[in-house]
C-alpha atoms as a PDB file:
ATOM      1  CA  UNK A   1     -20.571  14.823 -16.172  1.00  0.00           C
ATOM      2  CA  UNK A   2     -18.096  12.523 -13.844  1.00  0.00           C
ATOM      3  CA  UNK A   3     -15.002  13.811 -13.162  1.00  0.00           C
ATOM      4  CA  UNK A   4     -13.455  10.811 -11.567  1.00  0.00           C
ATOM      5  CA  UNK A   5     -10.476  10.106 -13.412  1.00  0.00           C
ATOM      6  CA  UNK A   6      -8.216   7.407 -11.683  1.00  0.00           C
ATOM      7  CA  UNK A   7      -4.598   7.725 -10.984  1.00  0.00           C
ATOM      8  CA  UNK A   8      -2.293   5.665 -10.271  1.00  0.00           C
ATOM      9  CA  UNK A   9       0.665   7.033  -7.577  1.00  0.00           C
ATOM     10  CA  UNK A  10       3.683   5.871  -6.233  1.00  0.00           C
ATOM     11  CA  UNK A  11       4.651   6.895  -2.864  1.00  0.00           C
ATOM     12  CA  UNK A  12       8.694   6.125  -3.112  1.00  0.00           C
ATOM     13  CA  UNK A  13      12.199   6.903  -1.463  1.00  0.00           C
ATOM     14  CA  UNK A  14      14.793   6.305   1.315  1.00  0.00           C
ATOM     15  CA  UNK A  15      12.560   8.712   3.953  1.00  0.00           C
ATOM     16  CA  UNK A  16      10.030   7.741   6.399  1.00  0.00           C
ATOM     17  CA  UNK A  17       6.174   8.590   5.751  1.00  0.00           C
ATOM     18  CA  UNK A  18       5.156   6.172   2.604  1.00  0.00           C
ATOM     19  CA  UNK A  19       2.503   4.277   4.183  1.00  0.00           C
ATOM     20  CA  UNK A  20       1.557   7.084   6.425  1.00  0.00           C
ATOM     21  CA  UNK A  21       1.007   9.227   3.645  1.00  0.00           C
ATOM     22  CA  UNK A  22      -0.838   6.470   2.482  1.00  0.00           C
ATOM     23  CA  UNK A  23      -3.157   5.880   4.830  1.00  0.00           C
ATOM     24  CA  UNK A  24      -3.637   9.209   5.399  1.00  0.00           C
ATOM     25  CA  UNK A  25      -4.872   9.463   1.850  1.00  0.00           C
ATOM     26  CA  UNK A  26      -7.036   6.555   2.858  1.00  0.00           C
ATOM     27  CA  UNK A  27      -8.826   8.421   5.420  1.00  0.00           C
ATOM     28  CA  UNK A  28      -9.214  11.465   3.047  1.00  0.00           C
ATOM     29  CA  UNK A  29     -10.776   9.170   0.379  1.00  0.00           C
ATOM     30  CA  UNK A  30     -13.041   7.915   3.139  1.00  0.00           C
ATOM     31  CA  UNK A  31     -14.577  11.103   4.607  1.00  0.00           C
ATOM     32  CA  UNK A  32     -14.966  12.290   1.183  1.00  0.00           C
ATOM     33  CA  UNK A  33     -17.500   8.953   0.486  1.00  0.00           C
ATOM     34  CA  UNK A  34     -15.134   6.335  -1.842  1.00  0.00           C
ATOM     35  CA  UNK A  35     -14.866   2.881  -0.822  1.00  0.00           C
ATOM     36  CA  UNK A  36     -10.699   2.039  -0.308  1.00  0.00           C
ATOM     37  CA  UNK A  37      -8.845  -1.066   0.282  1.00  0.00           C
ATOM     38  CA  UNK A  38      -5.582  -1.203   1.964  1.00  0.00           C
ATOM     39  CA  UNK A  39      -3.559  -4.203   0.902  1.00  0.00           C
ATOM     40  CA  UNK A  40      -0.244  -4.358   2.993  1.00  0.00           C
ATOM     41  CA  UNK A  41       2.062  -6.854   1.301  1.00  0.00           C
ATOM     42  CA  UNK A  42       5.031  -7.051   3.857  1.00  0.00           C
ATOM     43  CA  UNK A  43       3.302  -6.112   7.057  1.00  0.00           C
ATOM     44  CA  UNK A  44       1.326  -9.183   8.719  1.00  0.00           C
ATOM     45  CA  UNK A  45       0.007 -10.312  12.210  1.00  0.00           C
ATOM     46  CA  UNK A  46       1.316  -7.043  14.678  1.00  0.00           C
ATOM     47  CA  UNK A  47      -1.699  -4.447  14.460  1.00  0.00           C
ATOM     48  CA  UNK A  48      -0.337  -0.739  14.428  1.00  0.00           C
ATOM     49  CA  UNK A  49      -2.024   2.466  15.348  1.00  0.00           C
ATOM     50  CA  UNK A  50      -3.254   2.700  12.013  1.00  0.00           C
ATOM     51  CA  UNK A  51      -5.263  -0.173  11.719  1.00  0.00           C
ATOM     52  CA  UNK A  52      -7.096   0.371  15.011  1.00  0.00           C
ATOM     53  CA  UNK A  53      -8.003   3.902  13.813  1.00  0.00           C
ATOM     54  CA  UNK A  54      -9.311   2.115  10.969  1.00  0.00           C
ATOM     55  CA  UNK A  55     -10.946  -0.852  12.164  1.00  0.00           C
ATOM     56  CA  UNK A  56     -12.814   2.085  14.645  1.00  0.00           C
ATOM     57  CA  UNK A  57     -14.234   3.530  11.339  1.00  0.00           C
ATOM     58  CA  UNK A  58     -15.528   0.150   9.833  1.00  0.00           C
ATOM     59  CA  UNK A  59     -17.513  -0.243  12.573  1.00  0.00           C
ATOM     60  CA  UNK A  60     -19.012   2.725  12.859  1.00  0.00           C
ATOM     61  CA  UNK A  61     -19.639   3.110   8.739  1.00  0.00           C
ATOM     62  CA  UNK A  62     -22.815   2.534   7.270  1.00  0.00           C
ATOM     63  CA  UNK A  63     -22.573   4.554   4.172  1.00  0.00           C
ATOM     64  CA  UNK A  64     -18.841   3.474   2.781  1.00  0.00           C
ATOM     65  CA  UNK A  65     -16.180   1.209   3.738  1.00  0.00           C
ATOM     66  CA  UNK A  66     -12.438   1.554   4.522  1.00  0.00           C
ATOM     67  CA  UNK A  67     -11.025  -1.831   5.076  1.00  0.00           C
ATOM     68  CA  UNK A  68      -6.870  -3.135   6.080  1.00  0.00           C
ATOM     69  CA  UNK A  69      -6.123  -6.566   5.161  1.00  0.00           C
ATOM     70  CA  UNK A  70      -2.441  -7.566   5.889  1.00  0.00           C
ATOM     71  CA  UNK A  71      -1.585 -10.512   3.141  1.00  0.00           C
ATOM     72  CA  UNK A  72       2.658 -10.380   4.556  1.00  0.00           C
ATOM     73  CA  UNK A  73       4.521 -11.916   7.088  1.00  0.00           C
ATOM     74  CA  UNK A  74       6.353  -9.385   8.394  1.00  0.00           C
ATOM     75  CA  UNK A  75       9.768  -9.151   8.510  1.00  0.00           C
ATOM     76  CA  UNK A  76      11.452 -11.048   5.240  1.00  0.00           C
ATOM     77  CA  UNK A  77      13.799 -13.651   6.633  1.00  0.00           C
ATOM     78  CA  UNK A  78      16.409 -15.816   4.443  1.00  0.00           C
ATOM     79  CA  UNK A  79      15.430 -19.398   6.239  1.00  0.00           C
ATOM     80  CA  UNK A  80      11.503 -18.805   5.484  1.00  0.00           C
ATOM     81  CA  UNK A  81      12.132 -16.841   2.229  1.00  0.00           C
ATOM     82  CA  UNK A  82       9.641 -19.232   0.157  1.00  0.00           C
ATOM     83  CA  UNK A  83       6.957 -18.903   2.429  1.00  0.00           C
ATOM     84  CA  UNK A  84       7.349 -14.990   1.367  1.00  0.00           C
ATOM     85  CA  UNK A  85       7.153 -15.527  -1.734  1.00  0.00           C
ATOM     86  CA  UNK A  86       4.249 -17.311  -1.266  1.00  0.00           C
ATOM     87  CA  UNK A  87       2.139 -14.832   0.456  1.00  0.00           C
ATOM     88  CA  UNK A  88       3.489 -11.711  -1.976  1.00  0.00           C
ATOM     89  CA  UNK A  89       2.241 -14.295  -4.795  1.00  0.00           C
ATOM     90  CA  UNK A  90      -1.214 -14.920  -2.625  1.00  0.00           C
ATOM     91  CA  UNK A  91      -1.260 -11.030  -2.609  1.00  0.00           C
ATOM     92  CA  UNK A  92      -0.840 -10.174  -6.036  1.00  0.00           C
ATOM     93  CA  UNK A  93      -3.759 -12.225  -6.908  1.00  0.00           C
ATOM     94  CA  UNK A  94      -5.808 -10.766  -3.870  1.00  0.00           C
ATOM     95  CA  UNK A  95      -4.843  -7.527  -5.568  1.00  0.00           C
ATOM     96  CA  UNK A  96      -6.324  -8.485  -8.936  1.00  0.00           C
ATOM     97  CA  UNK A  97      -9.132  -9.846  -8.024  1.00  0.00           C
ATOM     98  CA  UNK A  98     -10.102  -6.595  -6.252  1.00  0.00           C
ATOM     99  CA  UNK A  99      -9.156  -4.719  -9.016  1.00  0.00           C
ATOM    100  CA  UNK A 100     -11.143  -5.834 -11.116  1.00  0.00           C
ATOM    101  CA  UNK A 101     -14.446  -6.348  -8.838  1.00  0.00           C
ATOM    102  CA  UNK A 102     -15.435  -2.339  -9.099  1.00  0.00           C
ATOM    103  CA  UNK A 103     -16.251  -2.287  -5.320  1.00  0.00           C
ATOM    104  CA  UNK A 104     -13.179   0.142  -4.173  1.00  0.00           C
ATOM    105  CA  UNK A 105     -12.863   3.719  -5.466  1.00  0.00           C
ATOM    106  CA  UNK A 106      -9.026   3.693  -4.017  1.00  0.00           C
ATOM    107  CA  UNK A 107      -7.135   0.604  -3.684  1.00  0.00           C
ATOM    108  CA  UNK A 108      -3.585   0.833  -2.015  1.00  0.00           C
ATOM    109  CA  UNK A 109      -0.875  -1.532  -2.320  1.00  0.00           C
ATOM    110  CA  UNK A 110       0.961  -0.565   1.253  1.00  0.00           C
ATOM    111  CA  UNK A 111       4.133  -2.310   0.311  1.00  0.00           C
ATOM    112  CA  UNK A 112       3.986  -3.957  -2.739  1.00  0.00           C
ATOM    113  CA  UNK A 113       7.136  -2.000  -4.115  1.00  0.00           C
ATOM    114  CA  UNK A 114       9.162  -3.495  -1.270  1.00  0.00           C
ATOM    115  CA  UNK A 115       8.045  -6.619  -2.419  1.00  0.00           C
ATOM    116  CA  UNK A 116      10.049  -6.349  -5.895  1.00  0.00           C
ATOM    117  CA  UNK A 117      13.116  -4.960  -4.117  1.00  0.00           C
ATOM    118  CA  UNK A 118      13.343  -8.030  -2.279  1.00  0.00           C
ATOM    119  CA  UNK A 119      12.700 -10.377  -5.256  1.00  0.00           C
ATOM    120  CA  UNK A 120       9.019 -11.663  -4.227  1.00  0.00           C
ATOM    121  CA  UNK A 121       7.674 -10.059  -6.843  1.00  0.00           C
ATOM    122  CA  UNK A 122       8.527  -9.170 -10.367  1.00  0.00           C
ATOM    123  CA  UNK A 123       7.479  -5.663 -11.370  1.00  0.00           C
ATOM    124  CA  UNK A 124       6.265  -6.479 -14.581  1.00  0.00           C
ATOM    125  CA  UNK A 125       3.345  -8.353 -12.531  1.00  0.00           C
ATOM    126  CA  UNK A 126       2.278  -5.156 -11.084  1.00  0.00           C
ATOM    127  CA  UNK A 127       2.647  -3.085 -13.978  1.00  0.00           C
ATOM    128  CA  UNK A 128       0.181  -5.926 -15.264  1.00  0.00           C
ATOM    129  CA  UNK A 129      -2.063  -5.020 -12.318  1.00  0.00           C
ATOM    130  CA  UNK A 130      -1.967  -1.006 -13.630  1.00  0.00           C
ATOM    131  CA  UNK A 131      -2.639  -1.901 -16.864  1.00  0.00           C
ATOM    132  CA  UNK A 132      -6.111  -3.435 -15.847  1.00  0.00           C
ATOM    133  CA  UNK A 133      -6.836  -1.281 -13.513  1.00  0.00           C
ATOM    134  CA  UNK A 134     -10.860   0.279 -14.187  1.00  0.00           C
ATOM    135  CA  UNK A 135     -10.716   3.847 -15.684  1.00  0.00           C
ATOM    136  CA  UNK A 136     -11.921   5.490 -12.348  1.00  0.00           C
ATOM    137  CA  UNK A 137     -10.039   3.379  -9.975  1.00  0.00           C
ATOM    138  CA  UNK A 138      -7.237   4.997  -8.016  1.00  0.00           C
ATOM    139  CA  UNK A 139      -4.349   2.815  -7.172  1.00  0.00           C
ATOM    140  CA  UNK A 140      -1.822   3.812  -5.153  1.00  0.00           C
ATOM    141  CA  UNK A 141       1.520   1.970  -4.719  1.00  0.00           C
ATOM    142  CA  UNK A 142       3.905   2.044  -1.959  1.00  0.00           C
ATOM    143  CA  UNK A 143       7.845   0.999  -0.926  1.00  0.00           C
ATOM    144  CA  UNK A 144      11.269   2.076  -1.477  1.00  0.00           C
ATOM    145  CA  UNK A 145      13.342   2.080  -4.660  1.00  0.00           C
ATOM    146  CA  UNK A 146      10.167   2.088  -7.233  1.00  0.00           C
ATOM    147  CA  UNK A 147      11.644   0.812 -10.220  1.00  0.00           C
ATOM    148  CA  UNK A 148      11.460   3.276 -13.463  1.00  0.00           C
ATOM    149  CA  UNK A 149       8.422   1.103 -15.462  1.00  0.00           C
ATOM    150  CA  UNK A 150       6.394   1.326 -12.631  1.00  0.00           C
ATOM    151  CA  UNK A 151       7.302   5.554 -12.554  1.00  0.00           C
ATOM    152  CA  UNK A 152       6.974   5.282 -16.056  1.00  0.00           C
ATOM    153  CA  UNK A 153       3.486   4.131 -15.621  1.00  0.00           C
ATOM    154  CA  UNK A 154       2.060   6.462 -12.514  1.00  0.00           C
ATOM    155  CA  UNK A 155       0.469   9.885 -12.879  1.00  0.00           C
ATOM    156  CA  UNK A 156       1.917  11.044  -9.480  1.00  0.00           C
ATOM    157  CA  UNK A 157       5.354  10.253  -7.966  1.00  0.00           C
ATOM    158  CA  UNK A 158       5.952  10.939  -4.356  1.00  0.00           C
ATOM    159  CA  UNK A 159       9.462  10.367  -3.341  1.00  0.00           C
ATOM    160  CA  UNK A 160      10.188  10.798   0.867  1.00  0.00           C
ATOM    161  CA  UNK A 161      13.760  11.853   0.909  1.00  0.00           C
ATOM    162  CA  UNK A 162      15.754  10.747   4.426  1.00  0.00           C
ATOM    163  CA  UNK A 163      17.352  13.548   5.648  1.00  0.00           C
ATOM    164  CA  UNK A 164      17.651  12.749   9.356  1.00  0.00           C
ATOM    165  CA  UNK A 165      15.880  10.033  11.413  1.00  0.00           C
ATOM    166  CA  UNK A 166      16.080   8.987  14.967  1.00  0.00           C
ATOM    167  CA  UNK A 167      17.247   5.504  14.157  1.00  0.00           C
ATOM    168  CA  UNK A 168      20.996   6.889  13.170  1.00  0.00           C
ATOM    169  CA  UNK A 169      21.552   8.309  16.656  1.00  0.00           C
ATOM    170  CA  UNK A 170      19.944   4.507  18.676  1.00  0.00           C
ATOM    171  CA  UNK A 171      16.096   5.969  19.259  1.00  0.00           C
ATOM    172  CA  UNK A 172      13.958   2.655  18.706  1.00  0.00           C
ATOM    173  CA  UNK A 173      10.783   3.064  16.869  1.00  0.00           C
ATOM    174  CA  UNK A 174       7.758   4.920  18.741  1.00  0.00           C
ATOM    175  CA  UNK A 175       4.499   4.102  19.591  1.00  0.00           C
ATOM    176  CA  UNK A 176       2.228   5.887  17.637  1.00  0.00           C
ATOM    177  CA  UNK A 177       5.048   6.926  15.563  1.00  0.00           C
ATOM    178  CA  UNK A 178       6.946   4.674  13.863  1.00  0.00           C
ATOM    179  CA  UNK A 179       3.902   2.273  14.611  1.00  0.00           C
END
């Protein structure tokens, strides 16, 4: 009998670690044999440390894939604020069409949360993405200040709490830390 039940989870909150988390789920998922997608909706053109870690394994995989695509333009700025929208919108439909194509076991949205706290996206659009979401597909969802009817709709809620960070004291992000 299969087992695989799909979840959906939220990785939330103020504190650092979201996407990390997340893509160290990713790598989990992947050396125990599922397919996963990474989506980053925010993040575009600046490769971190994840993605070379990554892109090492898709090379080197014959038997299951782990792939990054980065669908943002990075920073959101007020003077190129449509062209954000744009791309989240782009996204979103990237998103659904891999949904629905039953090639990923795990599917992560690195970002996507973010995306509704700075009005590119309307949550109701991704609570539309949940609700179509394959019956063994796990979807995970990432970015600060998760509004309730997307918690409402997750089976796990991860929420990083800040409690001290090297920003507040003028420590610029780190290589292979922050990045």
């Amino acid at each position: 009998m299969d087992e695989t039940h799909g979840l959906v989870m939220i990785h939330t909150g103020d504190g650092k670690g979201k996407s990390t988390a997340a893509f160290g789920l990713a790598l989990r998922a992947y050396g125990a044999g599922l397919n996963v997608l990474i989506l980053q909706f925010i993040k575009g053109g600046k490769i971190s440390g994840e993605l070379h870690a990554l892109k090492a394994l898709e090379k080197i995989s014959a038997e299951n894939k782990i792939e990054v695509r980065q669908c943002g333009l990075g920073f959101i700025d007020k003077k190129n604020f449509q062209a954000h929208v744009d791309a989240a919108q782009v996204a979103l439909e990237i998103a659904r069409a891999e949904i629905l194509s039953e090639r990923w076991d795990l599917i992560i949205l690195d970002e996507i949360i973010y995306s509704v706290k700075f009005g590119l996206l309307d949550a109701e659009k991704i609570l539309e993405l949940i609700k179509i979401r394959p019956p063994q597909l796990h979807l995970l969802l990432t970015g600060r200040d998760a509004p309730k009817i997307l918690i409402d709709a997750a089976d796990l809620v991860t929420e990083m709490k800040l409690v001290k960070h090297p920003f507040q004291v003028g420590i610029r992000a780190q290589r292979g830390i922050e990045f």
